[in-house]
N, C-alpha and C. Protein backbone atom coordinates (compact mmCIF):
# COMPACT_ATOMS: atom_id res chain seq x y z
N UNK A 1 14.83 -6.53 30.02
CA UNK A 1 13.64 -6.07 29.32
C UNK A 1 14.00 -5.81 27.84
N UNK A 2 13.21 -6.15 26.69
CA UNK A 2 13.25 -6.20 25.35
C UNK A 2 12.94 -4.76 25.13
N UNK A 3 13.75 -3.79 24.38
CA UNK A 3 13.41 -2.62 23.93
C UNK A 3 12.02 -2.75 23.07
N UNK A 4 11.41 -1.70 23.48
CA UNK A 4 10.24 -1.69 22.12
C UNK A 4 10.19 -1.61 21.02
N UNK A 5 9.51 -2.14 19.75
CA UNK A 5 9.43 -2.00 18.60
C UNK A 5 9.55 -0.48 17.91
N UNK A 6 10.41 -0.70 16.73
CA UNK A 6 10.44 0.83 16.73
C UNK A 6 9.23 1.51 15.24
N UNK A 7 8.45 0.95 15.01
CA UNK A 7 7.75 0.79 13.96
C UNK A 7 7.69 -0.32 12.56
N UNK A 8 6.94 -0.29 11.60
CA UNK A 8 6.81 -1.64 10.47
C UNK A 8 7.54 -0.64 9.46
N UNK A 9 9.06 -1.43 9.25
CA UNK A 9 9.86 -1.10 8.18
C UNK A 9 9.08 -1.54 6.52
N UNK A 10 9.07 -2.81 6.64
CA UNK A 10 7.88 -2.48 5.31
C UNK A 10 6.99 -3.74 5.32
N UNK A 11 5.83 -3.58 4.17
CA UNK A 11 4.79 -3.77 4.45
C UNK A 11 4.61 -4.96 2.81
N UNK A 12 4.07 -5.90 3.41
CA UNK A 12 4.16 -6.51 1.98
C UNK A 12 2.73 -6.91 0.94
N UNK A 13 2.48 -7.16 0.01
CA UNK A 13 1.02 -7.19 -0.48
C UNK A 13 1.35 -8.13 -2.04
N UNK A 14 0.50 -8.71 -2.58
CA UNK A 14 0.94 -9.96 -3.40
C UNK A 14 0.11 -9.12 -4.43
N UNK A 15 0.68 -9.46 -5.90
CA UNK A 15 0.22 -9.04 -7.41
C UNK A 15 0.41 -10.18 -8.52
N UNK A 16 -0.20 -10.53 -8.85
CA UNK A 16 0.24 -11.53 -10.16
C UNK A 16 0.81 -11.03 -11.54
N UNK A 17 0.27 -9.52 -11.14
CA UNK A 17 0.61 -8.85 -12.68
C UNK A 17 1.82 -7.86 -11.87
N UNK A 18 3.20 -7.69 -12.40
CA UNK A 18 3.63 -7.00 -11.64
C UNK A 18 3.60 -5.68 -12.58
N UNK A 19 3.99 -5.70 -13.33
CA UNK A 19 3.94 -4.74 -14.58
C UNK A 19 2.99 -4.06 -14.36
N UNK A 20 1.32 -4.40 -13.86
CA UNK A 20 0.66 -3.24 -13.74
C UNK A 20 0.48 -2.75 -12.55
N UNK A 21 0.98 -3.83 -11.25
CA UNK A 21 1.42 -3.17 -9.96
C UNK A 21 2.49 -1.87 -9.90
N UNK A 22 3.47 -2.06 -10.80
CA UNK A 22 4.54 -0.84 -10.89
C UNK A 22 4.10 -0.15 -11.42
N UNK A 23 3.18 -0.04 -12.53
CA UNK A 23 2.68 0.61 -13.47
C UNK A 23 1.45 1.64 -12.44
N UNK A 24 0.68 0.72 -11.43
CA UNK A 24 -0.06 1.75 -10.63
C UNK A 24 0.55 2.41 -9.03
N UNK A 25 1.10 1.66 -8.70
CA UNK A 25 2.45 2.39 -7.54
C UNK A 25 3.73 3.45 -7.80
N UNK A 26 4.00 2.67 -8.83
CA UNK A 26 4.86 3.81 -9.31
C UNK A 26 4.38 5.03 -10.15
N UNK A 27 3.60 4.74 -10.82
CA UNK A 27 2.87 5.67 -11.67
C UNK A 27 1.72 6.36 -11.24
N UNK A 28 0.34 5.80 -10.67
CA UNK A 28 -0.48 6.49 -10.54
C UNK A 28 -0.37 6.97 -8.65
N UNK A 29 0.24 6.19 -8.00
CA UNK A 29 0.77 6.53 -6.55
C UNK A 29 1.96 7.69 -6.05
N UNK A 30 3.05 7.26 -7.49
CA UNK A 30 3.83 8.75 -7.57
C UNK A 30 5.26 7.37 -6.53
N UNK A 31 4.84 6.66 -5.85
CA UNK A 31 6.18 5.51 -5.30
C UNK A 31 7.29 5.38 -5.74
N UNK A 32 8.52 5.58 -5.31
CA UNK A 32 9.98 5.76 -6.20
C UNK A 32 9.93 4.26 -5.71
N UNK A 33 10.47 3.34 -6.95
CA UNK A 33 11.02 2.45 -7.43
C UNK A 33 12.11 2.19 -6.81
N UNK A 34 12.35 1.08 -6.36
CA UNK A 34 13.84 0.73 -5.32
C UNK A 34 14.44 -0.47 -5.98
N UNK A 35 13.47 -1.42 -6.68
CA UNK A 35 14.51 -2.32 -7.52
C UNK A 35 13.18 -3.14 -7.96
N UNK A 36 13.31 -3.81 -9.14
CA UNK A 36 12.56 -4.93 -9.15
C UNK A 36 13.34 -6.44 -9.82
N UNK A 37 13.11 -7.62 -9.18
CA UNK A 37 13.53 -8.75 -9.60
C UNK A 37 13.08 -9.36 -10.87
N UNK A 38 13.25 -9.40 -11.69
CA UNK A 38 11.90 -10.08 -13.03
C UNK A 38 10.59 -10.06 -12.63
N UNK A 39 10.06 -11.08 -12.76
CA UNK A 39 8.70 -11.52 -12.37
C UNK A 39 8.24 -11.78 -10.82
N UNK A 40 9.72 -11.66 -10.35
CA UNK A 40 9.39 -11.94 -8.66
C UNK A 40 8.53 -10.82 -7.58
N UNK A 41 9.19 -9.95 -7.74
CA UNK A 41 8.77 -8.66 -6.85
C UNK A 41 9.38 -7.32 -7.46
N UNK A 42 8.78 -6.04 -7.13
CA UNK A 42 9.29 -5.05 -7.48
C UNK A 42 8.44 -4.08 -6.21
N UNK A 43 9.63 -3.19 -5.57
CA UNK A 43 10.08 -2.92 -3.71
C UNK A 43 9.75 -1.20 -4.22
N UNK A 44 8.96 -0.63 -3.38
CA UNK A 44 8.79 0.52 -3.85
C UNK A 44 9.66 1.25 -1.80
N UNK A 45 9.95 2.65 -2.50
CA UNK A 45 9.67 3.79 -1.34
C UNK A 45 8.48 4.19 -0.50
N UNK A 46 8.41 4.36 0.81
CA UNK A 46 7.12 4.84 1.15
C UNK A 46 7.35 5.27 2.31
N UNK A 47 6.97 6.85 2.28
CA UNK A 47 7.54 7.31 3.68
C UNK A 47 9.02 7.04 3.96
N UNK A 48 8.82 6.55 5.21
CA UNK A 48 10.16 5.99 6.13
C UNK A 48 10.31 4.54 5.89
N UNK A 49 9.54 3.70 5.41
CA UNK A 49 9.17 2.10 5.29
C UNK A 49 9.39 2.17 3.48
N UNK A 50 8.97 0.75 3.34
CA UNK A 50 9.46 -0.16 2.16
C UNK A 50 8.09 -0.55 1.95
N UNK A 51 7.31 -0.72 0.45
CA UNK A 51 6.38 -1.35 0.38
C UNK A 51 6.71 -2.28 -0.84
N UNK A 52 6.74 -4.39 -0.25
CA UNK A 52 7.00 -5.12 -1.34
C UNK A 52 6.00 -5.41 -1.90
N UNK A 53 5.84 -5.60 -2.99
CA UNK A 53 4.61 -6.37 -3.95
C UNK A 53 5.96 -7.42 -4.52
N UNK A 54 4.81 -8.72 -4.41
CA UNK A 54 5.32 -9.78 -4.36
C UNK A 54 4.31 -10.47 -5.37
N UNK A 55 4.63 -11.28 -6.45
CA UNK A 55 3.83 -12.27 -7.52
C UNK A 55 4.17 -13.68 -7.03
N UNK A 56 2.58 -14.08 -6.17
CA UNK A 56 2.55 -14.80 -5.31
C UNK A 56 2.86 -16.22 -5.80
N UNK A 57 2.81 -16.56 -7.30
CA UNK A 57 3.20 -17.17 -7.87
C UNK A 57 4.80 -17.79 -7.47
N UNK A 58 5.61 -17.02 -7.60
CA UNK A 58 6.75 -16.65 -7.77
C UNK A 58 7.53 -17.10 -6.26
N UNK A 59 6.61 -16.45 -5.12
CA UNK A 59 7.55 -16.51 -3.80
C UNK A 59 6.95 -17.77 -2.98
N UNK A 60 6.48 -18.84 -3.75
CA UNK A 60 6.24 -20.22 -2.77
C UNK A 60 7.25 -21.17 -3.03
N UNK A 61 8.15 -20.00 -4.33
CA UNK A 61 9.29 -21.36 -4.87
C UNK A 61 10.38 -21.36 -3.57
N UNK A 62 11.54 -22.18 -3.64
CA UNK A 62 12.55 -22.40 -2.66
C UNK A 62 13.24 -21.37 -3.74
N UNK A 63 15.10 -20.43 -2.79
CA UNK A 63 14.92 -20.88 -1.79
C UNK A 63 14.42 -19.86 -0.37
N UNK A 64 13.98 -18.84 -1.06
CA UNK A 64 12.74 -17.91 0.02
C UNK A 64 11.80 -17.71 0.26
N UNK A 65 11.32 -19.04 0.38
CA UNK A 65 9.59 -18.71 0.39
C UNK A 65 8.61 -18.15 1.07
N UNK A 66 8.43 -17.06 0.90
CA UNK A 66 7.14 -16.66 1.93
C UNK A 66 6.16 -15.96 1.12
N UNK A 67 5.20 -15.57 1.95
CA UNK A 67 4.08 -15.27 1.46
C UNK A 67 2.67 -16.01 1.67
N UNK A 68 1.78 -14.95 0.82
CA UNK A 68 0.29 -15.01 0.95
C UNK A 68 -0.05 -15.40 -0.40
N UNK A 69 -1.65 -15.61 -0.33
CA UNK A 69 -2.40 -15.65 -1.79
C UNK A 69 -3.75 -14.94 -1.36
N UNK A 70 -4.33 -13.95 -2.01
CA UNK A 70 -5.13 -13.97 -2.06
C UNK A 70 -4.89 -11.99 -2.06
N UNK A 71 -5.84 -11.63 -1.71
CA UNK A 71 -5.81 -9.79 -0.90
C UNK A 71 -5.58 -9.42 -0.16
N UNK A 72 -4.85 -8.53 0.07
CA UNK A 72 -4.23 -7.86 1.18
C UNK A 72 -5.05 -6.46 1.51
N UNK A 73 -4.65 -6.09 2.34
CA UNK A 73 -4.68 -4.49 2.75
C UNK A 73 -3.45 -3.72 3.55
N UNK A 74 -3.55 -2.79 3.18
CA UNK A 74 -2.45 -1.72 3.64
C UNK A 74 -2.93 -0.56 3.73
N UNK A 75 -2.51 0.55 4.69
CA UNK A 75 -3.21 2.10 4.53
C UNK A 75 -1.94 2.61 4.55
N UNK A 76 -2.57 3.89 3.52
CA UNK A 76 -1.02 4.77 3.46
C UNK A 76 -1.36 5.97 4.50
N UNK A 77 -0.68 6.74 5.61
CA UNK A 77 -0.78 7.70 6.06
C UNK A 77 -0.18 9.14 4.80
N UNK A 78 -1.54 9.29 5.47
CA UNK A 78 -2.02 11.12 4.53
C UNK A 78 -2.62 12.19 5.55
N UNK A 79 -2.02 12.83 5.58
CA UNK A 79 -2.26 14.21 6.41
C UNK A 79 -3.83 14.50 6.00
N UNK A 80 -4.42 14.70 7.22
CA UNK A 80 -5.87 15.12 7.11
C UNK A 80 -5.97 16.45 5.58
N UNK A 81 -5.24 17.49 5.53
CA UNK A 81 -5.59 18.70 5.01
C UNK A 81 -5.36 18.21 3.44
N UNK A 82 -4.89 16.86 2.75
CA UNK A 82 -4.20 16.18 1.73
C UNK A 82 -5.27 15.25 1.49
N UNK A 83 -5.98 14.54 1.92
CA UNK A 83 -6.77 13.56 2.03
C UNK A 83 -7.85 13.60 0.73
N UNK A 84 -8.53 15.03 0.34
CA UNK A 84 -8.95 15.46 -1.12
C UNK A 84 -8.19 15.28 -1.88
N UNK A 85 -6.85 15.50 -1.50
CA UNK A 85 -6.36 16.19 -2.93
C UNK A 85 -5.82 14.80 -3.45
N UNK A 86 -5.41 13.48 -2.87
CA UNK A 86 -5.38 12.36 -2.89
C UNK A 86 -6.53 11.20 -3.71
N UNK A 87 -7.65 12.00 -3.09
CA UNK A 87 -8.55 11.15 -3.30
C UNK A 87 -8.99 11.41 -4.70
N UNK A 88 -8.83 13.20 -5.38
CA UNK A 88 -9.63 13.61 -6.74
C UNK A 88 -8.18 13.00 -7.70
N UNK A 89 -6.99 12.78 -6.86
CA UNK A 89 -5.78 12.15 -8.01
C UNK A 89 -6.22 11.12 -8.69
N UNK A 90 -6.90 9.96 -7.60
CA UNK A 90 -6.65 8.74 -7.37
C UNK A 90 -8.20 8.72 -8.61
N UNK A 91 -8.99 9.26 -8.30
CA UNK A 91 -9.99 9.43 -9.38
C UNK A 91 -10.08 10.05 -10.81
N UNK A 92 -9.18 10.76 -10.86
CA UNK A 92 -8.53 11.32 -12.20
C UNK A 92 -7.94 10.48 -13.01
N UNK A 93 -7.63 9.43 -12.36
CA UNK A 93 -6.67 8.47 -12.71
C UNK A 93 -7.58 6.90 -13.03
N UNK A 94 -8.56 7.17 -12.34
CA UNK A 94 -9.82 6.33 -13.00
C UNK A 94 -9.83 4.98 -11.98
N UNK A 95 -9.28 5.68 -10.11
CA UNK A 95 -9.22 4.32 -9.56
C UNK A 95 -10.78 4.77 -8.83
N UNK A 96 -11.70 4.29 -9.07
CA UNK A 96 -12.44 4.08 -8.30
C UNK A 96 -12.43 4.20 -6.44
N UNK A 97 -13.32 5.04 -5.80
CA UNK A 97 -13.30 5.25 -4.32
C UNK A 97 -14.15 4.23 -3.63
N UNK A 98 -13.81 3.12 -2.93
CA UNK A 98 -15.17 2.08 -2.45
C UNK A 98 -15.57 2.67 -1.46
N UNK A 99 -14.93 3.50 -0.52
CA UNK A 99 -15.84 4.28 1.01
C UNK A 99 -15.13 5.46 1.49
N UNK A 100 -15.99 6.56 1.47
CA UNK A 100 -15.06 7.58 2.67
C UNK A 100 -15.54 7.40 3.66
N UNK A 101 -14.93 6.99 4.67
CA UNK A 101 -15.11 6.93 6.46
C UNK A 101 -15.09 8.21 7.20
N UNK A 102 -16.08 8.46 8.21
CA UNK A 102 -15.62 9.40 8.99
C UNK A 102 -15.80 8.36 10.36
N UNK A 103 -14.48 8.43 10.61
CA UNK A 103 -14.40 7.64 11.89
C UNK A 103 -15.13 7.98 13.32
N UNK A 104 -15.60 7.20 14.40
CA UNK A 104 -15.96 7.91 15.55
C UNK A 104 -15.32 8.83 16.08
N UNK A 105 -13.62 8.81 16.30
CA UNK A 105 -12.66 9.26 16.57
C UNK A 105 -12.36 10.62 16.22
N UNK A 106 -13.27 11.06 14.95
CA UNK A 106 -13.18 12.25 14.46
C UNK A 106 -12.12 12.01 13.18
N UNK A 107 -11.77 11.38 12.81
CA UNK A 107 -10.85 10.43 12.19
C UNK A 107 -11.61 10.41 10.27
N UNK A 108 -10.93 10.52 9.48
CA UNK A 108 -10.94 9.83 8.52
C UNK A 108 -10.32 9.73 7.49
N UNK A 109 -10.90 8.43 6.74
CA UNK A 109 -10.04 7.78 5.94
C UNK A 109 -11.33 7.26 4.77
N UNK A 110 -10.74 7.01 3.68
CA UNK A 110 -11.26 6.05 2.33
C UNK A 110 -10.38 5.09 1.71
N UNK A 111 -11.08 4.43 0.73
CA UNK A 111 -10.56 2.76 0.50
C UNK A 111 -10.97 2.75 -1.11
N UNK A 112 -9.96 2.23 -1.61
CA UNK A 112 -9.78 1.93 -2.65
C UNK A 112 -9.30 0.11 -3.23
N UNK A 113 -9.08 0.28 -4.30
CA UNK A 113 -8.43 -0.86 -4.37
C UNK A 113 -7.11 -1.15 -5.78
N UNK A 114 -6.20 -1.58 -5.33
CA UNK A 114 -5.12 -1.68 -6.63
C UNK A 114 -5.29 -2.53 -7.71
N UNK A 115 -5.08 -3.03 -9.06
CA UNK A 115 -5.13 -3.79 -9.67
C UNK A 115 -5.15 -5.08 -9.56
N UNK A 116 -4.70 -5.59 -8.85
CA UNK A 116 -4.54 -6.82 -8.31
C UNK A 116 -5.91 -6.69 -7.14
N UNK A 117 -6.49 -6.09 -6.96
CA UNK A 117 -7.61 -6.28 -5.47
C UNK A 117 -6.90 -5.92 -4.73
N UNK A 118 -5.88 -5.49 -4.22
CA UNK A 118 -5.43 -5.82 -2.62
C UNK A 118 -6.43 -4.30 -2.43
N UNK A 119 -7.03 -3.87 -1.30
CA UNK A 119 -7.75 -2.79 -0.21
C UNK A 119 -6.78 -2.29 0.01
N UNK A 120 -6.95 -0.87 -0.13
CA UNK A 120 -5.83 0.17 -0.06
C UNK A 120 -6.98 1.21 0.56
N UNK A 121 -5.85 2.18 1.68
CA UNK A 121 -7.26 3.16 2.21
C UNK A 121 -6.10 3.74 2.21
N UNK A 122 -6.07 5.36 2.41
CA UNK A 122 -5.40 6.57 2.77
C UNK A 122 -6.83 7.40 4.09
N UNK A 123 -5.30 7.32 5.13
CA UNK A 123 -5.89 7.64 6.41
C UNK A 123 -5.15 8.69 7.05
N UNK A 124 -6.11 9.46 7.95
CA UNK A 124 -4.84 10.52 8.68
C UNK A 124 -3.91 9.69 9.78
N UNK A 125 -3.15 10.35 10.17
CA UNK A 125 -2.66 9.31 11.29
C UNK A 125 -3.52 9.51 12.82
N UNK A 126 -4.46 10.31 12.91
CA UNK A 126 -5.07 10.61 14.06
C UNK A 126 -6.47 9.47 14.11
N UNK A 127 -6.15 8.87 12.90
CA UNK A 127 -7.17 7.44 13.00
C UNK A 127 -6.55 6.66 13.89
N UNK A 128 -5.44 6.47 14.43
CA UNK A 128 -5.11 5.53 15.94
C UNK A 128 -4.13 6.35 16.60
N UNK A 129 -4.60 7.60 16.51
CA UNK A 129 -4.14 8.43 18.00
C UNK A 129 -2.40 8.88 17.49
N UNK A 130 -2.04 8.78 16.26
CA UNK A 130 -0.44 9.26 16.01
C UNK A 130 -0.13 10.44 15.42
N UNK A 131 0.56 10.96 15.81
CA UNK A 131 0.44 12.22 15.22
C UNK A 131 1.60 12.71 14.26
């Protein structure tokens, strides 16, 4: 029997501009910086996981190619009692809120979006039962 997965070490999302991807992850997200390649990618901290932004440009060349084009999404887990204080940052900062959810679940979360478009939401973790 295959041991179970032990969770998503990191999470990846494509930027064409990376400069203002670091510029809003690292800066207006508060994300410690783990390295960046030139124009290729620049790998932030998050939690327990890794979040890459990747300039999709960049990663169809040989000899590692992977990747997407287009928007992504990702949610960051945020403690229900944090979830304001997140959201009036993220607006101080002049990112626009596209939805606050109150889930059926009792659950919620809102959605934003990064410079590049990718859908970004900050959710509790009791939006799929984790605690």
């Amino acid at each position: 029997m295959t041991p179970a997965l032990e969770g998503i070490l990191e999470t990846a999302l494509y930027a064409p501009d990376l400069d203002g991807a670091e510029a809003f992850y690292g800066g207006v997200l508060g994300l410690q910086k783990i390295t960046r390649a030139g124009n290729r990618h620049v790998f932030f901290r998050c939690g327990p996981g890794v979040l890459l932004i990747f300039n999709p440009a960049e990663t169809i060349k040989p000899p590692l190619s992977h990747g997407a084009t287009g928007q992504g999404h990702m949610c960051f887990r945020v403690a229900r009692e944090a979830l304001d204080a997140w959201k009036a940052k993220l607006e101080t900062a002049g990112v626009a809120i596209e939805a606050d959810v109150a889930w059926p679940n009792g659950a919620r979360s809102f959605y934003f979006r990064d410079p590049a478009g990718n859908s970004l939401e900050c959710a509790e973790p009791g939006l799929w039962s984790i605690e």
